[in-house]
PDB file of N, CA and C in Angstrom:
ATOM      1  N   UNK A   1     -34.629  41.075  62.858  1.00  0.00           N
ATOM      2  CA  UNK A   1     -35.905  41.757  62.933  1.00  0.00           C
ATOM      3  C   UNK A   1     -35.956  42.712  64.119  1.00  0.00           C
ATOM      4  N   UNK A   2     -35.699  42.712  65.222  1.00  0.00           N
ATOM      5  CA  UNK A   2     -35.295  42.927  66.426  1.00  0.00           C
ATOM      6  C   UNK A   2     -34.599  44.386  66.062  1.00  0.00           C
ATOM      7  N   UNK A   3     -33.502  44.402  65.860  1.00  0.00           N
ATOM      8  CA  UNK A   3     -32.407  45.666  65.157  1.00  0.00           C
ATOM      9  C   UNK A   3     -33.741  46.757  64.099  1.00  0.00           C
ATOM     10  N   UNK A   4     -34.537  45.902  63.678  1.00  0.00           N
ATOM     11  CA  UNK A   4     -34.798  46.867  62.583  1.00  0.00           C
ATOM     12  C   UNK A   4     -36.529  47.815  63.537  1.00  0.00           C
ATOM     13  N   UNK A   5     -37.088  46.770  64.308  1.00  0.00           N
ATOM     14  CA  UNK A   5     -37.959  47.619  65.270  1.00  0.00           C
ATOM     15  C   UNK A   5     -37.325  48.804  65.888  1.00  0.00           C
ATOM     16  N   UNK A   6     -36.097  48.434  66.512  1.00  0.00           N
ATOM     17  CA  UNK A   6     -35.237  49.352  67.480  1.00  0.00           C
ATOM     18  C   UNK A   6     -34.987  50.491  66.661  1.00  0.00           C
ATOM     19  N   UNK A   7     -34.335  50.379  65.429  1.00  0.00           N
ATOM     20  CA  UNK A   7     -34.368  51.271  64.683  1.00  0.00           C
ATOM     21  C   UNK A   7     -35.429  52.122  64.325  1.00  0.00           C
ATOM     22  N   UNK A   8     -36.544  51.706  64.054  1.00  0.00           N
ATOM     23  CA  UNK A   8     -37.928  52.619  64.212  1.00  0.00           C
ATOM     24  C   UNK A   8     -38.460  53.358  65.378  1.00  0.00           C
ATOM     25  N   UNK A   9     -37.853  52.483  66.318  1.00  0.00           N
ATOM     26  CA  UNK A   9     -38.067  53.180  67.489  1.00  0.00           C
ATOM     27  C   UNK A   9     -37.711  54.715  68.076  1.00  0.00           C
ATOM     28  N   UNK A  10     -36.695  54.460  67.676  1.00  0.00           N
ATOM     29  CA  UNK A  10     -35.268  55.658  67.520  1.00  0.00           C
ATOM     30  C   UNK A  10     -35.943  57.163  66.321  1.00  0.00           C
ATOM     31  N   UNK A  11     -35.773  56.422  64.936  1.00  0.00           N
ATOM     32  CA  UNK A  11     -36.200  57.089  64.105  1.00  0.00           C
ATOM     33  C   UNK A  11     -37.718  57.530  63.493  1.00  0.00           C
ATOM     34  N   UNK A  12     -38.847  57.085  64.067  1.00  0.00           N
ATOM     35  CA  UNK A  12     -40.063  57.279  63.912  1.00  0.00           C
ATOM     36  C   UNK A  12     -40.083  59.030  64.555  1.00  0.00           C
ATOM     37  N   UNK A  13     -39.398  59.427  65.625  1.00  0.00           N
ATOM     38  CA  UNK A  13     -39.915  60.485  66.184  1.00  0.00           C
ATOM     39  C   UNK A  13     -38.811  61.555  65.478  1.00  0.00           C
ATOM     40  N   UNK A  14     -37.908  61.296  64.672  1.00  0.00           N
ATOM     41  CA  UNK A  14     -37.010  62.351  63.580  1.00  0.00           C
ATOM     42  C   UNK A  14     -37.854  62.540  62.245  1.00  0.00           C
ATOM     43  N   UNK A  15     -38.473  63.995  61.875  1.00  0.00           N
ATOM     44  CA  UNK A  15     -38.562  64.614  61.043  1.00  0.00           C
ATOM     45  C   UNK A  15     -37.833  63.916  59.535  1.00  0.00           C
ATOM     46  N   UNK A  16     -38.468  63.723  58.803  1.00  0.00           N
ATOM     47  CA  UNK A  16     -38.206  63.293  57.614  1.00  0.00           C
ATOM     48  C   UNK A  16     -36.827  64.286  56.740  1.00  0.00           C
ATOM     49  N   UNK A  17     -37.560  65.784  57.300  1.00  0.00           N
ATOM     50  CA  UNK A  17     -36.177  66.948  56.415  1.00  0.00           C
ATOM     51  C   UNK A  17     -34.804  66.718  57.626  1.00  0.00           C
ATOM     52  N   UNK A  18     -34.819  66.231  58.420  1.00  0.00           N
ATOM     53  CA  UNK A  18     -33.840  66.467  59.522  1.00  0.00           C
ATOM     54  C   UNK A  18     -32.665  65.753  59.058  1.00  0.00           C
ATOM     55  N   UNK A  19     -32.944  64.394  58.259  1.00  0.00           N
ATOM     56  CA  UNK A  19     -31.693  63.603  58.036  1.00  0.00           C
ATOM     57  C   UNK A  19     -31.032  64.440  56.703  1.00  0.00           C
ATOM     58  N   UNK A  20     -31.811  65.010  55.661  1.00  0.00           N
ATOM     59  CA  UNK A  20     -31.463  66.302  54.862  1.00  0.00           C
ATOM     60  C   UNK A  20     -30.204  67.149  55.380  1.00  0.00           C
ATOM     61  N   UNK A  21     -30.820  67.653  56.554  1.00  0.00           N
ATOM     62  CA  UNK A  21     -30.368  69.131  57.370  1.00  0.00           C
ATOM     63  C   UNK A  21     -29.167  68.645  57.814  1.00  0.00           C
ATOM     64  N   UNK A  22     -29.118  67.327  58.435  1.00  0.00           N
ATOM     65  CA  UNK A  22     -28.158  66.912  59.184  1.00  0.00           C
ATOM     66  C   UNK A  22     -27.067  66.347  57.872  1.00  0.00           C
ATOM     67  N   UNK A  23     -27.295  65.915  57.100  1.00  0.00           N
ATOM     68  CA  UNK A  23     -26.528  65.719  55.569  1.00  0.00           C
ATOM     69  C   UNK A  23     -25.710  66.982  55.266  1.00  0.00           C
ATOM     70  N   UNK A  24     -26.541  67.949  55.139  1.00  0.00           N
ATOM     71  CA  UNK A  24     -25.932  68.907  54.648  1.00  0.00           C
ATOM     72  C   UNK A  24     -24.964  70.329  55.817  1.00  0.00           C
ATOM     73  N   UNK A  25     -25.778  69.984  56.984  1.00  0.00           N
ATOM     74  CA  UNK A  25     -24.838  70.559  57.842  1.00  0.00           C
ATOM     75  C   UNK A  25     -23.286  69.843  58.607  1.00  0.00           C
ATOM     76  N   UNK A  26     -22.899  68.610  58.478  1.00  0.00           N
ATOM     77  CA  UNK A  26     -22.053  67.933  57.790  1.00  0.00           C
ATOM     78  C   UNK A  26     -21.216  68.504  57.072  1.00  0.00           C
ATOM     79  N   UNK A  27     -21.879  68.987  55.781  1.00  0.00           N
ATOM     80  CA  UNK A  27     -20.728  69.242  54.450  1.00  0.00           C
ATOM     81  C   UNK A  27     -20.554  70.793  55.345  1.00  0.00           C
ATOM     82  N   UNK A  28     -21.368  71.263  55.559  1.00  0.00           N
ATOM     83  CA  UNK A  28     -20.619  72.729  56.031  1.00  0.00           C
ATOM     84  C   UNK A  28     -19.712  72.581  56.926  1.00  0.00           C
ATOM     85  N   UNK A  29     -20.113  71.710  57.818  1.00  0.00           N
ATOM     86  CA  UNK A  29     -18.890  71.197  59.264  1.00  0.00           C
ATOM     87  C   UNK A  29     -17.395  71.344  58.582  1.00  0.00           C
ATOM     88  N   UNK A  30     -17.698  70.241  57.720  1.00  0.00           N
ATOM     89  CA  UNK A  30     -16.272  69.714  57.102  1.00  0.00           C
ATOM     90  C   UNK A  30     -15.640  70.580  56.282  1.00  0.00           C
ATOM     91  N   UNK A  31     -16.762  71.447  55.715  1.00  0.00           N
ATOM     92  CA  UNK A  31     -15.542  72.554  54.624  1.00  0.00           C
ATOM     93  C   UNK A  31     -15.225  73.628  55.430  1.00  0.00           C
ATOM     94  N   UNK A  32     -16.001  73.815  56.858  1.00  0.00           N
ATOM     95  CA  UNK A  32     -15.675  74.945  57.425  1.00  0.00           C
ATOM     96  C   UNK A  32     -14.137  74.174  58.357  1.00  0.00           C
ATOM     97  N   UNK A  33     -14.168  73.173  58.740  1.00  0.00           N
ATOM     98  CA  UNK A  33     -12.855  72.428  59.397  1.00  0.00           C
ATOM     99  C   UNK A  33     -11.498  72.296  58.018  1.00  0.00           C
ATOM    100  N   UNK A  34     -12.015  71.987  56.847  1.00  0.00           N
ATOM    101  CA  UNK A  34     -11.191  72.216  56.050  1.00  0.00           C
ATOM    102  C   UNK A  34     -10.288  73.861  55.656  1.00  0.00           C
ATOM    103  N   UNK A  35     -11.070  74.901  55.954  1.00  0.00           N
ATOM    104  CA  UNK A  35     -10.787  75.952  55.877  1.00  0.00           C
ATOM    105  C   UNK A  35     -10.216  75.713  56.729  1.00  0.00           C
ATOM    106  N   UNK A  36      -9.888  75.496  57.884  1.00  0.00           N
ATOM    107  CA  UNK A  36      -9.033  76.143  59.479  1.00  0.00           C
ATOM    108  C   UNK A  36      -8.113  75.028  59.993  1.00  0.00           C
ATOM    109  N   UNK A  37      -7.507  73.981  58.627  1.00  0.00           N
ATOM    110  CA  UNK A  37      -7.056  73.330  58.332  1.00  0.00           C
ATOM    111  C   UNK A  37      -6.899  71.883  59.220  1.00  0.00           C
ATOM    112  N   UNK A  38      -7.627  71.496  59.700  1.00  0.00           N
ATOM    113  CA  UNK A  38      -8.212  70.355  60.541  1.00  0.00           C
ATOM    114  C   UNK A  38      -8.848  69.227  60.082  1.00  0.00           C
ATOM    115  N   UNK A  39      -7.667  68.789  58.663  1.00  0.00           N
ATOM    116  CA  UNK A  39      -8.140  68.182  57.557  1.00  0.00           C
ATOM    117  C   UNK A  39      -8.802  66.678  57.854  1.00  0.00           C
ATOM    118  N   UNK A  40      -7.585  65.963  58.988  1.00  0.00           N
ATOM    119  CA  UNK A  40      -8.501  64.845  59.147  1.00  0.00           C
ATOM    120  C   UNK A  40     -10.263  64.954  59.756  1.00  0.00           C
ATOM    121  N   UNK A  41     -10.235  65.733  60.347  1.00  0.00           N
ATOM    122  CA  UNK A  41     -11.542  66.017  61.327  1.00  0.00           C
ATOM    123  C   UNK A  41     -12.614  66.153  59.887  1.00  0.00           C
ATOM    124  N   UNK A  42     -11.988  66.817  59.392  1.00  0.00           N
ATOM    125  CA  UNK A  42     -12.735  67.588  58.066  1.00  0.00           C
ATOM    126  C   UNK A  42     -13.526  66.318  57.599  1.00  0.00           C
ATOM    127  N   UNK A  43     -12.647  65.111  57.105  1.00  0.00           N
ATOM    128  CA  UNK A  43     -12.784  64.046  56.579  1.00  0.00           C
ATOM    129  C   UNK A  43     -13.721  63.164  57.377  1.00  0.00           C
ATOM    130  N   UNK A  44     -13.701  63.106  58.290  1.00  0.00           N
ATOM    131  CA  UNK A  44     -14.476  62.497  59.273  1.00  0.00           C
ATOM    132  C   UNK A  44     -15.747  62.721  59.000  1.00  0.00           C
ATOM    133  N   UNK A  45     -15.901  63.935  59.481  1.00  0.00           N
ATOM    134  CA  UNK A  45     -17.444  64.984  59.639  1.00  0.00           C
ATOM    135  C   UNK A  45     -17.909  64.586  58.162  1.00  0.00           C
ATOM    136  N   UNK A  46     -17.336  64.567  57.034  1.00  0.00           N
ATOM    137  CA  UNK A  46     -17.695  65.181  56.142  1.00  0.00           C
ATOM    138  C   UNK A  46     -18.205  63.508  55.276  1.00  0.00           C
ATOM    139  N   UNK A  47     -17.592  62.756  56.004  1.00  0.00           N
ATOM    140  CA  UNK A  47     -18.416  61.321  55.373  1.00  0.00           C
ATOM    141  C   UNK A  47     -19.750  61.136  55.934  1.00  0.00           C
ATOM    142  N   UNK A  48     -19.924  61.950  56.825  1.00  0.00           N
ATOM    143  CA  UNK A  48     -21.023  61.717  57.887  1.00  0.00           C
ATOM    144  C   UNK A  48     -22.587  61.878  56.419  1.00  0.00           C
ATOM    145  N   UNK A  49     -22.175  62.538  55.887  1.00  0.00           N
ATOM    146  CA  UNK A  49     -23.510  62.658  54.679  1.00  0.00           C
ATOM    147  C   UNK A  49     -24.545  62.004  53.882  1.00  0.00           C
ATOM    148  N   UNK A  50     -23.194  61.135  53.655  1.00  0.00           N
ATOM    149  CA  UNK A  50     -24.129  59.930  52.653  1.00  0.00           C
ATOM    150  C   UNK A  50     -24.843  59.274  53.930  1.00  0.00           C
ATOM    151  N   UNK A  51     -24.440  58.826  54.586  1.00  0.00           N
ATOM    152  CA  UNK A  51     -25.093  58.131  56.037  1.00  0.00           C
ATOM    153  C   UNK A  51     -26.385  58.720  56.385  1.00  0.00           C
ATOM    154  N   UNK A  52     -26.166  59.830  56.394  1.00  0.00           N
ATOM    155  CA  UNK A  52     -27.489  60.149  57.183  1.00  0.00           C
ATOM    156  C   UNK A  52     -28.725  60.333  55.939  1.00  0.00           C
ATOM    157  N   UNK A  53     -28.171  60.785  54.851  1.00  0.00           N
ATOM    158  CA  UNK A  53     -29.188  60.510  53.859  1.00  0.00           C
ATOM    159  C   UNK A  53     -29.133  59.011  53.634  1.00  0.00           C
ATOM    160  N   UNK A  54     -28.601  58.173  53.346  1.00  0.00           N
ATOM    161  CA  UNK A  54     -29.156  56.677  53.596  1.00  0.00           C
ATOM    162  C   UNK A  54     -30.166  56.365  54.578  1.00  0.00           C
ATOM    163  N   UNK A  55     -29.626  56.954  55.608  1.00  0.00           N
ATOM    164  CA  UNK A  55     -30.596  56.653  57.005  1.00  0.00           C
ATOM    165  C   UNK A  55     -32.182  57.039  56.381  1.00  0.00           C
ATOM    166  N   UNK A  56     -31.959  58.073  56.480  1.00  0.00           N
ATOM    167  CA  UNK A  56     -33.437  58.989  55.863  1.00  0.00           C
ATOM    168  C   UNK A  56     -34.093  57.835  54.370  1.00  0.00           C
ATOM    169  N   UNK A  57     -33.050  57.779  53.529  1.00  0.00           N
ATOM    170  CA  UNK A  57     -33.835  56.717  52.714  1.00  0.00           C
ATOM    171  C   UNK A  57     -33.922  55.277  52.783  1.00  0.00           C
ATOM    172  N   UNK A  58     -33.385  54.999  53.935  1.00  0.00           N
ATOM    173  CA  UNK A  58     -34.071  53.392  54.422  1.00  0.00           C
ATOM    174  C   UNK A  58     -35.319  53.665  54.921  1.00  0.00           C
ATOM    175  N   UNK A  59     -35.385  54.694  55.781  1.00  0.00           N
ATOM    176  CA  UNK A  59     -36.409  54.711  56.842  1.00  0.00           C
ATOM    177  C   UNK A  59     -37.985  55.222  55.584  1.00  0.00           C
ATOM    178  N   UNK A  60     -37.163  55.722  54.755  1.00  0.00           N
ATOM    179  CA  UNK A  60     -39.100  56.201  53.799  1.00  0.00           C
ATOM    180  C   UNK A  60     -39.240  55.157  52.947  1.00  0.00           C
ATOM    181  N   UNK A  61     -37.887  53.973  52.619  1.00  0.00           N
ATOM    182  CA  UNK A  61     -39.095  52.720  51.608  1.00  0.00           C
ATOM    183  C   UNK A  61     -39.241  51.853  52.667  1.00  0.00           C
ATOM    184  N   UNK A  62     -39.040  51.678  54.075  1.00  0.00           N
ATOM    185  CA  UNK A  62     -39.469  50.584  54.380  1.00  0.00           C
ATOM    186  C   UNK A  62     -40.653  51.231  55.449  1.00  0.00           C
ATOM    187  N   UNK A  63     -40.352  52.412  55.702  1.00  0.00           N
ATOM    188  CA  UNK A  63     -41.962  53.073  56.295  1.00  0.00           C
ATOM    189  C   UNK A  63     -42.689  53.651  55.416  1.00  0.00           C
ATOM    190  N   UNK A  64     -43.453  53.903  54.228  1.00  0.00           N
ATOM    191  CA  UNK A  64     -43.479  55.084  53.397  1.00  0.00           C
ATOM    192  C   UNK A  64     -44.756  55.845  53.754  1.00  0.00           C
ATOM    193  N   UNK A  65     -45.404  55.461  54.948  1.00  0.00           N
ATOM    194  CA  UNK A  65     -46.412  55.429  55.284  1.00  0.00           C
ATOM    195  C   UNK A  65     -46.197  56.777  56.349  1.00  0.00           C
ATOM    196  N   UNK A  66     -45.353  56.973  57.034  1.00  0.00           N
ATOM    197  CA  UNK A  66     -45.152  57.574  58.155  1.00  0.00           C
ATOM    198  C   UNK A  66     -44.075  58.546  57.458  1.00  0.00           C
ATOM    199  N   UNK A  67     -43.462  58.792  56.357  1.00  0.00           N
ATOM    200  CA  UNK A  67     -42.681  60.380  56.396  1.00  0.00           C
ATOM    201  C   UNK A  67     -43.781  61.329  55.414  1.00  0.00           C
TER     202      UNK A  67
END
């Protein structure tokens, strides 16, 4: 229970479109590192997506009140 306050704590003051923005600027990271052939990095950055849209959709069904 503890972990999941902290977590609100953190994420209450991030913009609902931000975990979006941050999703999708990600995929640009990674295809722009893929172009300049920095493939592992690419791979890295580029998992970063689903995450942060998860993030964003934990945080609106268990707040739905606040995005």
């Amino acid at each position: 229970m503890e972990s999941t306050q902290q977590y609100f704590r953190v994420t209450d003051n991030i913009p609902e479109q931000a975990w979006y923005w941050m999703s999708l600027g990600s995929i640009i990271g990674a295809a722009i590192m893929r172009m300049t052939g920095r493939d592992h990095w690419a791979l890295f950055v580029g998992q970063w997506a689903p995450t942060f849209l998860l993030f964003g959709l934990y945080h609106r069904l268990i707040r739905p009140s606040r995005g």
